[in-house]
Protein backbone atom coordinates (compact mmCIF):
# COMPACT_ATOMS: atom_id res chain seq x y z
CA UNK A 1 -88.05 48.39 -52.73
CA UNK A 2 -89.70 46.64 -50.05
CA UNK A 3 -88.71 42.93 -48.78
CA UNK A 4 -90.81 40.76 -50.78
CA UNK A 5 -89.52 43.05 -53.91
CA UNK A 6 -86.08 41.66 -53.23
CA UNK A 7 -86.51 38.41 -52.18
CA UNK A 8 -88.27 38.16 -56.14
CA UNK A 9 -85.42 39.88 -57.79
CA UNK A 10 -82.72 37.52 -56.03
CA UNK A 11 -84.84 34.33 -57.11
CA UNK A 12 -85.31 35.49 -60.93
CA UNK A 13 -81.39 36.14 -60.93
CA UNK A 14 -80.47 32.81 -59.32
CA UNK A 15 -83.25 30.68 -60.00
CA UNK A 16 -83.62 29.50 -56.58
CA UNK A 17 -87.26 29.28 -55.23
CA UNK A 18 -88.39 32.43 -53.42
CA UNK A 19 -89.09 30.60 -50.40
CA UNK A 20 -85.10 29.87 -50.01
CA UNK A 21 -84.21 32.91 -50.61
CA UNK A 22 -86.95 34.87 -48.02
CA UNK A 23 -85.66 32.35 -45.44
CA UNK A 24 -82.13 33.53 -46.65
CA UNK A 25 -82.93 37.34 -46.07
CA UNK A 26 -84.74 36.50 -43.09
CA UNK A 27 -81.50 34.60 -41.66
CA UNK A 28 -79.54 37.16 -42.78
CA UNK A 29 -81.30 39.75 -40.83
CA UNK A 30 -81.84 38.20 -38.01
CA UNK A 31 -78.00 37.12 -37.72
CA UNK A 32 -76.83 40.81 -38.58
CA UNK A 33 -79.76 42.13 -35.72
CA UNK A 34 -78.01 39.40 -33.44
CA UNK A 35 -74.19 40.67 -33.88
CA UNK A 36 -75.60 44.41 -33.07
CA UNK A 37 -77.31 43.13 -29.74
CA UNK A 38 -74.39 41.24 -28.71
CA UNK A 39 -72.15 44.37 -29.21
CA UNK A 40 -70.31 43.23 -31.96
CA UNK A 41 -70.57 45.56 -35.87
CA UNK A 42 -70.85 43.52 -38.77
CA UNK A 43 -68.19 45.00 -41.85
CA UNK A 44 -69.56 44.14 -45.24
CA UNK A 45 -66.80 44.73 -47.44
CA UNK A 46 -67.85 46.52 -50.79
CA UNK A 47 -71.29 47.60 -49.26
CA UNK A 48 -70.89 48.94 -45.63
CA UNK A 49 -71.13 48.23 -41.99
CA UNK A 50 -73.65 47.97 -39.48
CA UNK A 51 -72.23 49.62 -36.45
CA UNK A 52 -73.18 50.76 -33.10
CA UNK A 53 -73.37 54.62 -32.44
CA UNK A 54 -73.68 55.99 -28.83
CA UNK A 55 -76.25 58.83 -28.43
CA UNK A 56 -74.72 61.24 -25.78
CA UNK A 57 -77.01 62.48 -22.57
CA UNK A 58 -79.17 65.63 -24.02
CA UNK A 59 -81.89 67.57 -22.31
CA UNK A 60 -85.43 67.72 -24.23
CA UNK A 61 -88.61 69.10 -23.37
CA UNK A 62 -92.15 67.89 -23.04
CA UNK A 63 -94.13 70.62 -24.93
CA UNK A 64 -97.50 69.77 -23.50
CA UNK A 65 -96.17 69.98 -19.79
CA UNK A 66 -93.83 72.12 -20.45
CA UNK A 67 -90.75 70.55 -18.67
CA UNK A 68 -87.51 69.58 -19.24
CA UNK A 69 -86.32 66.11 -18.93
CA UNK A 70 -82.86 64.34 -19.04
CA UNK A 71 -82.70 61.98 -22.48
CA UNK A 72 -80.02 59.48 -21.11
CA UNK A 73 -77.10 58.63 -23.34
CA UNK A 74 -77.98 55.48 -25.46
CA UNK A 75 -76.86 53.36 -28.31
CA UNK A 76 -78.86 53.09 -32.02
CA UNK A 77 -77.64 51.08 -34.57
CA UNK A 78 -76.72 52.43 -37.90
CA UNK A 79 -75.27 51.73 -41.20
CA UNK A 80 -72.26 53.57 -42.50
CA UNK A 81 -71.97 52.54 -46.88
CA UNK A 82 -68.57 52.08 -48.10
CA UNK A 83 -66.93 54.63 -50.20
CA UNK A 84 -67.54 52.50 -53.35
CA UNK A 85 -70.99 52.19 -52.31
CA UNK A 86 -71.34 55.90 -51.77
CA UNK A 87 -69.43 56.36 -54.96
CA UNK A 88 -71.85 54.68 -57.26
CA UNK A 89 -75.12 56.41 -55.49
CA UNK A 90 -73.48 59.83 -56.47
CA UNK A 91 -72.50 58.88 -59.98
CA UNK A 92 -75.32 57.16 -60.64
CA UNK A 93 -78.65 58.63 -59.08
CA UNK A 94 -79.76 62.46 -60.19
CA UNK A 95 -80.18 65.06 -58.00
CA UNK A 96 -84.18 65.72 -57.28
């Protein structure tokens, strides 16, 4: 399901125009993309949390010199579902 998939299945549900609800989604990226730069997670009850994860320091290698370098420790974001989430994936999605 891409973007523009959602934003049209949120308007046919609510009847609100699609161009409210992109700037919704849009808004509501942005502000969750905001809270994760500024440090802070953002807890969704019922659906998950966007949280920060720190990467620790690891050594790689640069196959076509053939060297080693130093990956510095770094944070990603990341979402972590909730166990209801999680819950209704398992019961309700088969296994490929």
């Amino acid at each position: 399901m891409t973007k523009a998939d959602l934003v049209a299945k949120i308007s046919d549900k609510l009847g609100i125009e699609k161009g409210d609800v992109q700037a919704t989604v849009e808004t509501f990226m942005e502000e969750v993309k905001t809270s994760l730069e500024s440090g802070d997670n953002v807890y969704l009850r019922g659906f998950g949390s966007f949280i920060i994860k720190t990467r620790a320091e690891k050594t790689g290698r640069n196959i076509s010199k053939n060297t080693t370098i130093k990956i510095p420790s770094h944070n990603i974001p990341a979402f972590k579902p909730a166990k209801v989430f999680i819950e209704g994936v398992k019961t309700n999605v088969e296994v490929n």
